[in-house]
N, C-alpha and C. Protein backbone atom coordinates (compact mmCIF):
# COMPACT_ATOMS: atom_id res chain seq x y z
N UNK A 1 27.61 17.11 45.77
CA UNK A 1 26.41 17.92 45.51
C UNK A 1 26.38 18.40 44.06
N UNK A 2 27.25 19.01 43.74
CA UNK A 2 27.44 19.55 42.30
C UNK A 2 27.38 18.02 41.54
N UNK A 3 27.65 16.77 41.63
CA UNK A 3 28.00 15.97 40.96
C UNK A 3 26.44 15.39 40.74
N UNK A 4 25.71 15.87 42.04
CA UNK A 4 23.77 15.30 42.02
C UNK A 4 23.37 16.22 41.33
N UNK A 5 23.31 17.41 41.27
CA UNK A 5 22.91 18.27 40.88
C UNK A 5 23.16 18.00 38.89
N UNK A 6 24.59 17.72 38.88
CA UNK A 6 24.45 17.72 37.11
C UNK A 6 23.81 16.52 36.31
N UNK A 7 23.47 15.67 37.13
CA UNK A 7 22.87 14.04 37.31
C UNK A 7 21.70 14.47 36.92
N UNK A 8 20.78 15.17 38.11
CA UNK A 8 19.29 15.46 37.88
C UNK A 8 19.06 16.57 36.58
N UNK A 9 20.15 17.10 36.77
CA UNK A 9 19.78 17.99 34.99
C UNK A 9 20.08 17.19 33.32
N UNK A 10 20.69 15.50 33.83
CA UNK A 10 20.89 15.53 32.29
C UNK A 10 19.43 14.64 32.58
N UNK A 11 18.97 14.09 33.56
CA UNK A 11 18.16 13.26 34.07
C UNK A 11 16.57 14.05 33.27
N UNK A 12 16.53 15.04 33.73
CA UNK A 12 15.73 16.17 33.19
C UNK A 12 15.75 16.78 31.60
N UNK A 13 16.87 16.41 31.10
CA UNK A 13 16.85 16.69 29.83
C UNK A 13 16.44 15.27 28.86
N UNK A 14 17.47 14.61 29.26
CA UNK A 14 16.42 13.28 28.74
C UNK A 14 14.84 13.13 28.74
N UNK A 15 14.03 13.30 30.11
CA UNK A 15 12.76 13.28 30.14
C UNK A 15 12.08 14.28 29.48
N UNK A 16 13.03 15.61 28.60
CA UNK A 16 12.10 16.36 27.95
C UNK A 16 12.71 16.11 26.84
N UNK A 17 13.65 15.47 25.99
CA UNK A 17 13.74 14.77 24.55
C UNK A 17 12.69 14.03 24.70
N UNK A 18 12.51 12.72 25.42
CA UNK A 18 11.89 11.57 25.35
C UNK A 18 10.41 11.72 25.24
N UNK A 19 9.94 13.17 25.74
CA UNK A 19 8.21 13.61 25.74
C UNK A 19 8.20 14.46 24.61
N UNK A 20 9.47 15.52 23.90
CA UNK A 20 9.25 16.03 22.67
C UNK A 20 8.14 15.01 21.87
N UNK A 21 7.30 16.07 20.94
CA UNK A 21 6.42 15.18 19.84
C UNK A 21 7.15 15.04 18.74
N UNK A 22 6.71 13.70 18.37
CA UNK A 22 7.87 13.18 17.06
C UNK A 22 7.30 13.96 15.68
N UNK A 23 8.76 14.05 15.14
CA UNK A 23 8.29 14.84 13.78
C UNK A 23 7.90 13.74 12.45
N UNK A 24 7.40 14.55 11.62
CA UNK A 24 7.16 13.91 10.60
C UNK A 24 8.27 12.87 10.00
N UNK A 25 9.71 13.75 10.36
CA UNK A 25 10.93 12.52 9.62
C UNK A 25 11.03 11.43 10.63
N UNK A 26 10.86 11.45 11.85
CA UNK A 26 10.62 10.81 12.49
C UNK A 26 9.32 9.69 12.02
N UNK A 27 8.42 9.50 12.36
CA UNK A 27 7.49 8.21 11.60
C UNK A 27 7.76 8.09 10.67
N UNK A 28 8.18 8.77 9.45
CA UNK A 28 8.51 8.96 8.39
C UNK A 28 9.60 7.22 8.42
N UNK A 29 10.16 7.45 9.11
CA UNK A 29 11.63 6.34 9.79
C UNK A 29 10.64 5.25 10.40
N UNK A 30 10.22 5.22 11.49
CA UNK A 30 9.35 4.46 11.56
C UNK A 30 8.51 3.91 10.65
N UNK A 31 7.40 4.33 9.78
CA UNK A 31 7.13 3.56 8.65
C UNK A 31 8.17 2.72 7.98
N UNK A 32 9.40 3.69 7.55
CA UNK A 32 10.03 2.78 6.67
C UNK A 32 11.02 1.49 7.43
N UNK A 33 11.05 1.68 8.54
CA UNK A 33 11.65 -0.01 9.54
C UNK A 33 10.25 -0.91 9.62
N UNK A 34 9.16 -0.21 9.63
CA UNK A 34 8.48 -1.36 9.25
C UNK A 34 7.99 -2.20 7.83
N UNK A 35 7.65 -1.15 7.22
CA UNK A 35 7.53 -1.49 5.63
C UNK A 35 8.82 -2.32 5.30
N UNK A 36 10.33 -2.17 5.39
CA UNK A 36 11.42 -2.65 5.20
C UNK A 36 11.42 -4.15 5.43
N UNK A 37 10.73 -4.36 6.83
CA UNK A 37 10.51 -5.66 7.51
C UNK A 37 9.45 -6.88 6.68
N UNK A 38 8.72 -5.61 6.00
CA UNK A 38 7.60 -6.99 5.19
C UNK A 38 8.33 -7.29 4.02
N UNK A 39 7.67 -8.87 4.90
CA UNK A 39 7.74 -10.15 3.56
C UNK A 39 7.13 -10.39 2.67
N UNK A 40 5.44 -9.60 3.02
CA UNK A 40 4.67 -10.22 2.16
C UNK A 40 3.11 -9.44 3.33
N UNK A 41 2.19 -9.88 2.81
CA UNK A 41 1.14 -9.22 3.39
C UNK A 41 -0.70 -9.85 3.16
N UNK A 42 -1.64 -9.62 3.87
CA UNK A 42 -3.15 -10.09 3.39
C UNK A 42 -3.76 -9.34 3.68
N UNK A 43 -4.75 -8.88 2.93
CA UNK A 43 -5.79 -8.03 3.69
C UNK A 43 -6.83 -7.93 2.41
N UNK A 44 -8.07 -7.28 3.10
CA UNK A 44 -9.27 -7.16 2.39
C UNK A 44 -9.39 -5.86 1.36
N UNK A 45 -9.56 -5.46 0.38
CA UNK A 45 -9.86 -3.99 -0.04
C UNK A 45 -11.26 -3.66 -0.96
N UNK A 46 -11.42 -2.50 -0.75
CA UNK A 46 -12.30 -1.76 -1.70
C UNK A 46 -11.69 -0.63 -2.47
N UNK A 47 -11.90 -0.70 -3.97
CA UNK A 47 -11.57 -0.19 -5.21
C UNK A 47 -12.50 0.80 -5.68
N UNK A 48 -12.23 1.84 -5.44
CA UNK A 48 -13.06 2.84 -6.04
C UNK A 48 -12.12 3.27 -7.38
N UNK A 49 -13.06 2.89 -8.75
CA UNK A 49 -12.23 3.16 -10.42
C UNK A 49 -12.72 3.73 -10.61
N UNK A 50 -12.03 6.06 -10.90
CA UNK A 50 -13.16 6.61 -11.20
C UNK A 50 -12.69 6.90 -13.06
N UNK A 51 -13.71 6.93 -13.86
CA UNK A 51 -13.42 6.94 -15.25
C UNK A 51 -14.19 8.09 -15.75
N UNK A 52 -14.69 8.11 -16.73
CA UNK A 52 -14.84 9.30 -17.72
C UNK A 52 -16.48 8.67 -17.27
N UNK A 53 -17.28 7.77 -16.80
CA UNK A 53 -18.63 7.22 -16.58
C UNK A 53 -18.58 7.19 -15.27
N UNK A 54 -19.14 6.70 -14.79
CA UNK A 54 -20.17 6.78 -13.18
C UNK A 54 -18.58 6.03 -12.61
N UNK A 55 -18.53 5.83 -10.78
CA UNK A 55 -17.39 5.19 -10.64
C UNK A 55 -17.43 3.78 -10.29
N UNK A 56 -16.84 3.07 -10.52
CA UNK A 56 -16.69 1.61 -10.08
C UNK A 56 -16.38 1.08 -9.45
N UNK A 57 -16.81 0.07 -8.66
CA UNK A 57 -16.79 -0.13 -7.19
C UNK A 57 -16.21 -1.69 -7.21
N UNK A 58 -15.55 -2.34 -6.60
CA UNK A 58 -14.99 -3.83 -6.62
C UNK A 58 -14.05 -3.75 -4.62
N UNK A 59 -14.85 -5.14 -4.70
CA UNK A 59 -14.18 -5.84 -3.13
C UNK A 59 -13.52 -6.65 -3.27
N UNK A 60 -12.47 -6.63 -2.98
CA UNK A 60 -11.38 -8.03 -3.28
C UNK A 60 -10.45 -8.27 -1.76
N UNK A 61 -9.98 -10.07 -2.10
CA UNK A 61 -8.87 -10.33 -1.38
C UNK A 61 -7.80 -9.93 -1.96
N UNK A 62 -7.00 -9.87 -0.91
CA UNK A 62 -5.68 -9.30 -1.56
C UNK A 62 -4.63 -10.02 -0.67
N UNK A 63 -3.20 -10.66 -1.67
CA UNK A 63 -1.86 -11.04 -0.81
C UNK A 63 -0.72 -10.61 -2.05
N UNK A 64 0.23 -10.88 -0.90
CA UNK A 64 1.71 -10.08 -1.96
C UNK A 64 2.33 -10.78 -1.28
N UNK A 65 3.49 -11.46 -2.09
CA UNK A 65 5.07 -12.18 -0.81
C UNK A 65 6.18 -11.95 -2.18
N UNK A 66 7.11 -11.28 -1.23
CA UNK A 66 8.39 -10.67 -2.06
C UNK A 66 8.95 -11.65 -2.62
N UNK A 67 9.19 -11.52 -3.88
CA UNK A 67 10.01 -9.94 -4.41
C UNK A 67 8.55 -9.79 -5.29
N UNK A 68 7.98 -11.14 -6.01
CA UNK A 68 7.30 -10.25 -6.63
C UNK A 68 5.91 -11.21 -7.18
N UNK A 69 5.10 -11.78 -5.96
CA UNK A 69 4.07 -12.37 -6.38
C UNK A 69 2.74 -11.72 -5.60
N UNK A 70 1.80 -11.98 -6.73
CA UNK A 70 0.47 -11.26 -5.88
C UNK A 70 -0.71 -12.06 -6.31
N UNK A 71 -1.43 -12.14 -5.65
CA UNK A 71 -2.59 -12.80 -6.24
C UNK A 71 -4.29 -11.88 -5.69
N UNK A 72 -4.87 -11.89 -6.55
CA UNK A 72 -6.50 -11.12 -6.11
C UNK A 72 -7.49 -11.93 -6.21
N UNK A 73 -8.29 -11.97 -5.19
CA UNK A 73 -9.64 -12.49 -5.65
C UNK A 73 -10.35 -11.17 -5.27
N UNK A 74 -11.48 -12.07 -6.10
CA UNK A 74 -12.96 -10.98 -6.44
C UNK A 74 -13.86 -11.27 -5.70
N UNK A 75 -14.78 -10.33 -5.06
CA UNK A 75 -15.76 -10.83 -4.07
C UNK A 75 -17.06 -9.70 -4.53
N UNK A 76 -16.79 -8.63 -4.96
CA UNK A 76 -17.63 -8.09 -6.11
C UNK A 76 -17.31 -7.23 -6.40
N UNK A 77 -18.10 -6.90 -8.10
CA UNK A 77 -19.60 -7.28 -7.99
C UNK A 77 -19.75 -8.79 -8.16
N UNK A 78 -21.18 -9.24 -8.05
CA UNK A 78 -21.60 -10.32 -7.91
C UNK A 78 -21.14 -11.25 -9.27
N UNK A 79 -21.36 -10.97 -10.57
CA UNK A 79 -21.10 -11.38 -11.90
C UNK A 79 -19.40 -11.69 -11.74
N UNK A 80 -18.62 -11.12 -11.20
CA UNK A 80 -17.29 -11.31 -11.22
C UNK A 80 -16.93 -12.14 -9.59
N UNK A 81 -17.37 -12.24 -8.74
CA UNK A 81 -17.37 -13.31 -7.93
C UNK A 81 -16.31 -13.99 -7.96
N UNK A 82 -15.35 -14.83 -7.59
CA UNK A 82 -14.64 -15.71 -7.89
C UNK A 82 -13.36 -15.63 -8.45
N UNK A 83 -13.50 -14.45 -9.07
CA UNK A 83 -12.61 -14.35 -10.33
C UNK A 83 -11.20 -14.00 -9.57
N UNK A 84 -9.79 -14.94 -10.14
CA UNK A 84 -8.44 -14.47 -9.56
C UNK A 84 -8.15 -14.66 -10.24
N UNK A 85 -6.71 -13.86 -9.81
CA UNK A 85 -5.35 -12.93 -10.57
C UNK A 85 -4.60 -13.34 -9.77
N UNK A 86 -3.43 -13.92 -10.56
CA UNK A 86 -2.19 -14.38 -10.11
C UNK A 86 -1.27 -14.72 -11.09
N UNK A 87 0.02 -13.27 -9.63
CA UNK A 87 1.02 -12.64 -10.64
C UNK A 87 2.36 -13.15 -10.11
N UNK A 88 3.88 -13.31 -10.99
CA UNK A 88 5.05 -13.35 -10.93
C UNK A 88 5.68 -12.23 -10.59
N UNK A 89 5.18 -10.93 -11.17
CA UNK A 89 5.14 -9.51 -11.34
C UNK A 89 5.29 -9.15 -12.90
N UNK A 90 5.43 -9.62 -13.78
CA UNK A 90 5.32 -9.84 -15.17
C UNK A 90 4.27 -10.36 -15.84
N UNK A 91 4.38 -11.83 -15.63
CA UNK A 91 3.25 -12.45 -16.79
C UNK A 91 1.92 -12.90 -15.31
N UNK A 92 0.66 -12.87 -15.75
CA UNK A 92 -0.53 -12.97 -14.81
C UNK A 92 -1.64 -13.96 -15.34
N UNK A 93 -1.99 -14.80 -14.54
CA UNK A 93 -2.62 -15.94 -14.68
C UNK A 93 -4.13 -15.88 -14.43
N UNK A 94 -5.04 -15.38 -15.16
CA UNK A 94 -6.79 -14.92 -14.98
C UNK A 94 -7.78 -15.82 -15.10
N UNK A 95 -8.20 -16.44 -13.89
CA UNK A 95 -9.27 -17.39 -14.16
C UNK A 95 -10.69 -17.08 -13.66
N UNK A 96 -11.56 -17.46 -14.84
CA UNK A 96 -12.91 -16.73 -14.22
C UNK A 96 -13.90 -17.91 -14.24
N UNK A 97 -14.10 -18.18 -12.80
CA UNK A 97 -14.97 -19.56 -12.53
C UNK A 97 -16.33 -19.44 -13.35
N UNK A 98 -17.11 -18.84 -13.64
CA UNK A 98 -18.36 -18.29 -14.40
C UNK A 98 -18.04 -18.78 -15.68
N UNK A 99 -17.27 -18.88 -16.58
CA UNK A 99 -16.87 -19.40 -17.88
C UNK A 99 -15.90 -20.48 -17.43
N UNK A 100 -15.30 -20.74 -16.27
CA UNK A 100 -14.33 -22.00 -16.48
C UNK A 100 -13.42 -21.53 -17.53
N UNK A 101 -12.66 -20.45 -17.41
CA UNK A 101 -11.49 -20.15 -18.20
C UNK A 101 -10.33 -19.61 -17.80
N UNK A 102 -9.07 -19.90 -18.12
CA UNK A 102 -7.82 -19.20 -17.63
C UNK A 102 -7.02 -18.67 -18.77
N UNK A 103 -7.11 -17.48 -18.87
CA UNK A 103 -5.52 -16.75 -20.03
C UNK A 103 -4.77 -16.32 -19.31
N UNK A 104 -3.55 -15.31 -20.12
CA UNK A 104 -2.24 -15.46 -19.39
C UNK A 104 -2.32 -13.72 -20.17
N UNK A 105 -2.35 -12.86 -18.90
CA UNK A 105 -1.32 -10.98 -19.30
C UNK A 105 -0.36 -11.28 -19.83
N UNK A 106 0.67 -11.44 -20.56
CA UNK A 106 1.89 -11.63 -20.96
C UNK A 106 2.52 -9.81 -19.84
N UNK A 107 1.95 -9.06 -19.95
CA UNK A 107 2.72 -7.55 -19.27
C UNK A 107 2.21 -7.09 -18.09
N UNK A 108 1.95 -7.68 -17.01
CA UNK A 108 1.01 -7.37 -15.90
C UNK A 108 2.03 -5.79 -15.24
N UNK A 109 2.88 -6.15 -15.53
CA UNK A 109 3.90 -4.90 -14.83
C UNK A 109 3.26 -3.58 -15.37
N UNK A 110 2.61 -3.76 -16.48
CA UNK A 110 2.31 -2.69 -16.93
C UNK A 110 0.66 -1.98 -16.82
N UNK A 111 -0.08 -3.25 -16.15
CA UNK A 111 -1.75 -3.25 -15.93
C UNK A 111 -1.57 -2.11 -14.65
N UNK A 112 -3.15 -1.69 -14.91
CA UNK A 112 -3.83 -1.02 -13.95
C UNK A 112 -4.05 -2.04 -12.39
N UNK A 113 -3.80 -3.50 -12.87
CA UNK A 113 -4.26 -4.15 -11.04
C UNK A 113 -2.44 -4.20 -10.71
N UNK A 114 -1.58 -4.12 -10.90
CA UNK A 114 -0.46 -3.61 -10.22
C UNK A 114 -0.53 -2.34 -9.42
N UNK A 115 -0.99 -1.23 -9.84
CA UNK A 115 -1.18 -0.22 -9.20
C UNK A 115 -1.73 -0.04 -7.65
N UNK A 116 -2.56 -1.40 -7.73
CA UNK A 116 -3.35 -1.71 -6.59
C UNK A 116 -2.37 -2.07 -5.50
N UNK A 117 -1.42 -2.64 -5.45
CA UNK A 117 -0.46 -3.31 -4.62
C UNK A 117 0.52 -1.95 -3.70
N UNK A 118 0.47 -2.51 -2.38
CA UNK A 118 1.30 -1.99 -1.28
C UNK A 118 2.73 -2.27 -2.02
N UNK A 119 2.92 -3.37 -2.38
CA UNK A 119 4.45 -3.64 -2.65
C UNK A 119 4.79 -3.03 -3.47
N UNK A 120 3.95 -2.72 -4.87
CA UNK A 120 4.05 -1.91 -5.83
C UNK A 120 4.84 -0.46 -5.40
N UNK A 121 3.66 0.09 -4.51
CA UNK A 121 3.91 1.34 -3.91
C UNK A 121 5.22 1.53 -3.62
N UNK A 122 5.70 0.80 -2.76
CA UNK A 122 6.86 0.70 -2.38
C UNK A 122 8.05 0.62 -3.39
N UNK A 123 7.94 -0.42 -3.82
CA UNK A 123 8.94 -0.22 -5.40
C UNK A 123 9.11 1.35 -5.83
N UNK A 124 8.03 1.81 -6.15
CA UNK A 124 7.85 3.08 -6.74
C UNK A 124 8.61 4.35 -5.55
N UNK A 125 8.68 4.13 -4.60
CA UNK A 125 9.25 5.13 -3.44
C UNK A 125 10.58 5.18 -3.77
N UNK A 126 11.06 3.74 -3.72
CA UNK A 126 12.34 3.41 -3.84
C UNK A 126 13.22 3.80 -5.46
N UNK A 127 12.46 3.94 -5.80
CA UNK A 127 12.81 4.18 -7.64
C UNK A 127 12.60 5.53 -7.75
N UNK A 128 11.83 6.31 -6.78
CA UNK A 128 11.84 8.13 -7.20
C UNK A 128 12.47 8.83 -6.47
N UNK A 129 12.90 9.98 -7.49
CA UNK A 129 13.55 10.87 -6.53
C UNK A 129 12.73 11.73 -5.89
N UNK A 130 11.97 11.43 -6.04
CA UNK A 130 10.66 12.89 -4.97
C UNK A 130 9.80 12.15 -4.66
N UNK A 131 9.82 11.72 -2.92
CA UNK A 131 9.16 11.32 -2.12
C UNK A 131 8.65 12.59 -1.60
N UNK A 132 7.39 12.57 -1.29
CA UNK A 132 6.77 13.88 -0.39
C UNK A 132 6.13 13.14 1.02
N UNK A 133 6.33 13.81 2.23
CA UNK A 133 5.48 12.96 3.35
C UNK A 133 5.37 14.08 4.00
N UNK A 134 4.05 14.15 4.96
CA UNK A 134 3.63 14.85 5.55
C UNK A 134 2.40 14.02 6.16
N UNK A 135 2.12 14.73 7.72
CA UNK A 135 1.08 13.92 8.81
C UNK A 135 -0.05 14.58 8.79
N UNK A 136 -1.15 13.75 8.35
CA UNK A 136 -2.91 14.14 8.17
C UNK A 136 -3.75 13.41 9.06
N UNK A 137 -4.75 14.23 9.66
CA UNK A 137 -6.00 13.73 10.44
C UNK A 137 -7.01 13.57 9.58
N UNK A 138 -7.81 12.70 10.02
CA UNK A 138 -8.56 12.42 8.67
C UNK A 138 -9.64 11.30 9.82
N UNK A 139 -11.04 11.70 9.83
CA UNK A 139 -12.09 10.96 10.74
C UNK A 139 -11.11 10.41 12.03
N UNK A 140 -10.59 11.90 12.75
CA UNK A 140 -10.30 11.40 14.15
C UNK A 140 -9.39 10.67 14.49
N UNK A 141 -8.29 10.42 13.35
CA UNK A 141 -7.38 9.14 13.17
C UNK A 141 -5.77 9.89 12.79
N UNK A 142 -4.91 10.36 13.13
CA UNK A 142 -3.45 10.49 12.74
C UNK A 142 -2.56 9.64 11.41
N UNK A 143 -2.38 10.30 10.43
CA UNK A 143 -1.84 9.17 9.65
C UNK A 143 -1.05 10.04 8.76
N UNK A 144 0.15 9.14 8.43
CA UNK A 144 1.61 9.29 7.50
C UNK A 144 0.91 9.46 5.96
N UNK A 145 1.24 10.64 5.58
CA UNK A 145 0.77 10.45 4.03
C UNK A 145 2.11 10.72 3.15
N UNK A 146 2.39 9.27 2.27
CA UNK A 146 3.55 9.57 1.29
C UNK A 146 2.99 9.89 0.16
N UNK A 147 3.69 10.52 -0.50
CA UNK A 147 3.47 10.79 -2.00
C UNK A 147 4.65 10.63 -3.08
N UNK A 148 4.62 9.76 -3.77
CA UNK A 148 5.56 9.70 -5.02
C UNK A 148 4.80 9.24 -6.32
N UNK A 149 5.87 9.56 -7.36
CA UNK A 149 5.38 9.61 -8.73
C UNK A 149 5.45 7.85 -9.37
N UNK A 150 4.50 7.74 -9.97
CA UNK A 150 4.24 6.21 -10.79
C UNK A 150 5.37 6.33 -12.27
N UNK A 151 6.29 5.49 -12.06
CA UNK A 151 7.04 5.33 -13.24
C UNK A 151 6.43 5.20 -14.63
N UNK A 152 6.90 5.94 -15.42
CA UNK A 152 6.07 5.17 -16.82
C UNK A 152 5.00 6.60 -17.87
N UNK A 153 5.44 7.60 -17.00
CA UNK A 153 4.97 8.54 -17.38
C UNK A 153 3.59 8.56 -18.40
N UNK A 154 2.31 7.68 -17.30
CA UNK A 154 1.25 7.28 -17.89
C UNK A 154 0.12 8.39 -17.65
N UNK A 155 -0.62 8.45 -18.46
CA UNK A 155 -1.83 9.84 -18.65
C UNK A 155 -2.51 9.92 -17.42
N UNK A 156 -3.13 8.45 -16.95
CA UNK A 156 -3.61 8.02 -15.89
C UNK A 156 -3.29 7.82 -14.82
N UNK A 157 -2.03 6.99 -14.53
CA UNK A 157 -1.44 7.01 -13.60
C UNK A 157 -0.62 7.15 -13.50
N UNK A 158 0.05 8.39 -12.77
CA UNK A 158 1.11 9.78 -13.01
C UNK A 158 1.45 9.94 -10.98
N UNK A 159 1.10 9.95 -10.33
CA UNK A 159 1.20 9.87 -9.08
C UNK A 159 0.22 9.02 -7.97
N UNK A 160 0.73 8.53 -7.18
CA UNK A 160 0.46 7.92 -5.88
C UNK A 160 0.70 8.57 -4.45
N UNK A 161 -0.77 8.53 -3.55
CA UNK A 161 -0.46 8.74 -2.30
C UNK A 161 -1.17 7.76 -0.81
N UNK A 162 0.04 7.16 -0.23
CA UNK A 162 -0.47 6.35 0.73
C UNK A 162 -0.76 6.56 2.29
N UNK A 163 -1.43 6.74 2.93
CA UNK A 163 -2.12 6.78 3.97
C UNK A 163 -1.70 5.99 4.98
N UNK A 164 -1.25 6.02 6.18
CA UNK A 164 -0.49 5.09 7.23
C UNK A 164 -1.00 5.40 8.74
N UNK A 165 -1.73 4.39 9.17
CA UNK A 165 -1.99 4.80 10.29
C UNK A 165 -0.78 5.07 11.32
N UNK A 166 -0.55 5.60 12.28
CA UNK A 166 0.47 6.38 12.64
C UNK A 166 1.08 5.80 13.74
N UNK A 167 -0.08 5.11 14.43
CA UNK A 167 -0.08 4.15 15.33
C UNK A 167 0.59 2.60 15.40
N UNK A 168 -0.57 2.11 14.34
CA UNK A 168 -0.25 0.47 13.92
C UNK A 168 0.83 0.39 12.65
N UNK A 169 0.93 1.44 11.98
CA UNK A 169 1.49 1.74 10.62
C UNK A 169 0.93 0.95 9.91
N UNK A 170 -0.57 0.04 9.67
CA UNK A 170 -1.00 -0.58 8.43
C UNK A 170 -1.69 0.98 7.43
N UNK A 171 -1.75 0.29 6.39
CA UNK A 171 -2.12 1.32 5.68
C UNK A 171 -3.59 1.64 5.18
N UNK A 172 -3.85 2.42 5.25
CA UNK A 172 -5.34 3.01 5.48
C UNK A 172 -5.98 3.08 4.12
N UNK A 173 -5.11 3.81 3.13
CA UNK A 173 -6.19 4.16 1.58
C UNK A 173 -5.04 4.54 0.88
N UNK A 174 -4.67 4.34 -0.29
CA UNK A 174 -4.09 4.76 -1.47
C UNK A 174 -4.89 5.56 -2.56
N UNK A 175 -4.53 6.26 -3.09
CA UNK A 175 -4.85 7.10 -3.88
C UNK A 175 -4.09 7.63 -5.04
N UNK A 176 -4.62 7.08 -6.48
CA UNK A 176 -3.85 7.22 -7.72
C UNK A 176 -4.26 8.43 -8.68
N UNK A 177 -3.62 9.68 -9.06
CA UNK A 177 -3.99 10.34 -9.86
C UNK A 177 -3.21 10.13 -11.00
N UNK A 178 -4.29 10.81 -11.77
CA UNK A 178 -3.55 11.32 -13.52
C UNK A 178 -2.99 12.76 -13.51
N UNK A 179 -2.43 12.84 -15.04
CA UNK A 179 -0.99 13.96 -15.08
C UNK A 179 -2.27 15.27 -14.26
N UNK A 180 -3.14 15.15 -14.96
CA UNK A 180 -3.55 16.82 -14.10
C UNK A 180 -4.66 16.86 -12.76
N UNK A 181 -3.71 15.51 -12.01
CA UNK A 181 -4.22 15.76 -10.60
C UNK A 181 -5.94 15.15 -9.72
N UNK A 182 -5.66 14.36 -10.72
CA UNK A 182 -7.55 13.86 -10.81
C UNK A 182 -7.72 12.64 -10.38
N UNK A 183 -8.57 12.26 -9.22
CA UNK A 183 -8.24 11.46 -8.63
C UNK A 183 -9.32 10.03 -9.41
N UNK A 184 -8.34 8.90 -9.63
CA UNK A 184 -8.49 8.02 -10.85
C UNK A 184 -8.87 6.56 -9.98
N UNK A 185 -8.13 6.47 -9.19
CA UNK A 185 -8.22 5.13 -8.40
C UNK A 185 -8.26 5.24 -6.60
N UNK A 186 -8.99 4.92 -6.02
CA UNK A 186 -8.93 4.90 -4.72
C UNK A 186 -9.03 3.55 -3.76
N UNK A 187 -8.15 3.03 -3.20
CA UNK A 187 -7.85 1.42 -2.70
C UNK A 187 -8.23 1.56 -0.98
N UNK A 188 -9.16 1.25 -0.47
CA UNK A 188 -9.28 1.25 0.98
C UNK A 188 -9.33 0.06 2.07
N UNK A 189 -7.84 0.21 2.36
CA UNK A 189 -7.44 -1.30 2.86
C UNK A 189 -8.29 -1.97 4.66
N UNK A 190 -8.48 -3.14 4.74
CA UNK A 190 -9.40 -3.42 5.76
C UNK A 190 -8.69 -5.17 5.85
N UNK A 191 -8.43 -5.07 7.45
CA UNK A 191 -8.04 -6.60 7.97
C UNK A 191 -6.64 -6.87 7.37
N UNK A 192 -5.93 -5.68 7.68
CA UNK A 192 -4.38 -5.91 6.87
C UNK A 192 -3.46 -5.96 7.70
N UNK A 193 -2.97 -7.35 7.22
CA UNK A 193 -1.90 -8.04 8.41
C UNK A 193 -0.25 -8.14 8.04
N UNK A 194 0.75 -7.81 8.46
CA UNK A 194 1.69 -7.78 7.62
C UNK A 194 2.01 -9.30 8.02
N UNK A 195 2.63 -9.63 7.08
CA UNK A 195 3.47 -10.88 6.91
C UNK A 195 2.79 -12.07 7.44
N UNK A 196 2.00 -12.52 6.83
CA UNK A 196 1.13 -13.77 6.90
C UNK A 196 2.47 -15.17 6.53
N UNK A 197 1.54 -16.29 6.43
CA UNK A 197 2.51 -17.51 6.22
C UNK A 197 1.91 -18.00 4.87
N UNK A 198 2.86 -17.57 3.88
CA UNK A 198 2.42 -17.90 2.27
C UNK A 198 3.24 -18.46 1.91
N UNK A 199 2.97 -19.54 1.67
CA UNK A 199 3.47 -20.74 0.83
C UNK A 199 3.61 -20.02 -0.90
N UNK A 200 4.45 -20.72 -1.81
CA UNK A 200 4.64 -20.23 -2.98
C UNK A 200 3.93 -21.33 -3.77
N UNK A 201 3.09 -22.26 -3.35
CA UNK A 201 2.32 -22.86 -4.12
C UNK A 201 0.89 -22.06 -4.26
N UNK A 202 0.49 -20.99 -2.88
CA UNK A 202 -0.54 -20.34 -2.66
C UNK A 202 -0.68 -19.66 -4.02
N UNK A 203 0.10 -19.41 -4.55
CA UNK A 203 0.21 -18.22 -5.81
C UNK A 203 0.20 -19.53 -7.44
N UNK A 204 -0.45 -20.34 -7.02
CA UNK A 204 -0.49 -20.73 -8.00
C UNK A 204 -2.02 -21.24 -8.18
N UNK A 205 -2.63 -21.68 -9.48
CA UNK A 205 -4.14 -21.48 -9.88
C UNK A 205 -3.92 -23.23 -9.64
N UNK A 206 -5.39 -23.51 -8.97
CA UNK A 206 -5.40 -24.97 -8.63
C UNK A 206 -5.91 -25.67 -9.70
């Protein structure tokens, strides 16, 4: 009896760990076993560039496959159509079907369309010492928000914060400020699949 009795109490304690609500370090862990797991990634985005003039708006494809290739296409505005970017993570390959032309970034590591990248992000977590995370509702939806600082101690882009649905863990919206907090770039990810099947010829201009 005593031996049922201490049975149904650890029995009972388990079932109230296992219904506790998970904490923030908790998904926190979860995000990062999944993020850890990608190889590489596809998905659709919208670019909100806000500048010192009205803000700027661009739709693009987007892929990344580790350690360090990315490529963008342009879907608008309409005048830029077509136009891809494809990177090593260093030197970047720009061809714009409208002129039939291709040059070469010699420093893409250092461009504003790096900033755009999940993988990027990630790099940058891993390289700072002040990660911030904390869990936000936001249109009815639960989501992981990290925050760390952009290497490079740039005017513009001085910090990053990423958005994680809490559920699926794809990521929802990034958000880039400058040194005094101003929000500069906004990335809102759509149809994002982790780890697609990318060939390393994909990353190259046909």
């Amino acid at each position: 009896m005593v031996i049922k009795k201490v049975l149904i109490g650890i029995l009972l304690m388990l079932l109230i760990v296992g219904c506790s609500p998970k904490t923030e370090q908790d998904i926190f862990y979860e995000a990062q076993k999944k993020l850890n797991k990608m190889e590489g990634y596809s998905c659709q985005v919208e670019i909100t560039s806000i500048g010192n003039k009205s803000p700027q708006k661009y739709i693009m494809k987007q892929w990344f496959k580790k350690p360090n290739k990315y490529k963008l296409e342009l879907i608008y505005p309409e005048n830029l159509k077509g136009k891809i970017t494809i990177s090593n993570g260093n030197r970047a390959w720009i061809y714009h079907p409208s002129i039939e032309q291709t040059w070469i970034m010699e420093n893409f590591s250092n461009s504003k369309e790096q900033n755009m990248f999940l993988g990027y992000f990630l790099k940058n977590c891993l390289n700072s010492e002040k990660v911030d995370i904390c869990t936000e509702e936001l249109e009815n939806q639960k989501y992981l928000v990290i925050t760390t600082e952009i290497p490079g101690n740039h005017i513009y882009f001085h910090k990053e914060k990423l958005w994680l649905n809490q559920e699926s863990m794809n990521p929802y919206l990034l958000q880039i400020f400058d040194m005094k907090g101003k929000l500069r770039i906004e990335v809102k990810y759509e149809k994002f699949k982790y780890n697609p099947k990318l060939q390393d010829d994909f990353f190259q201009l046909k």
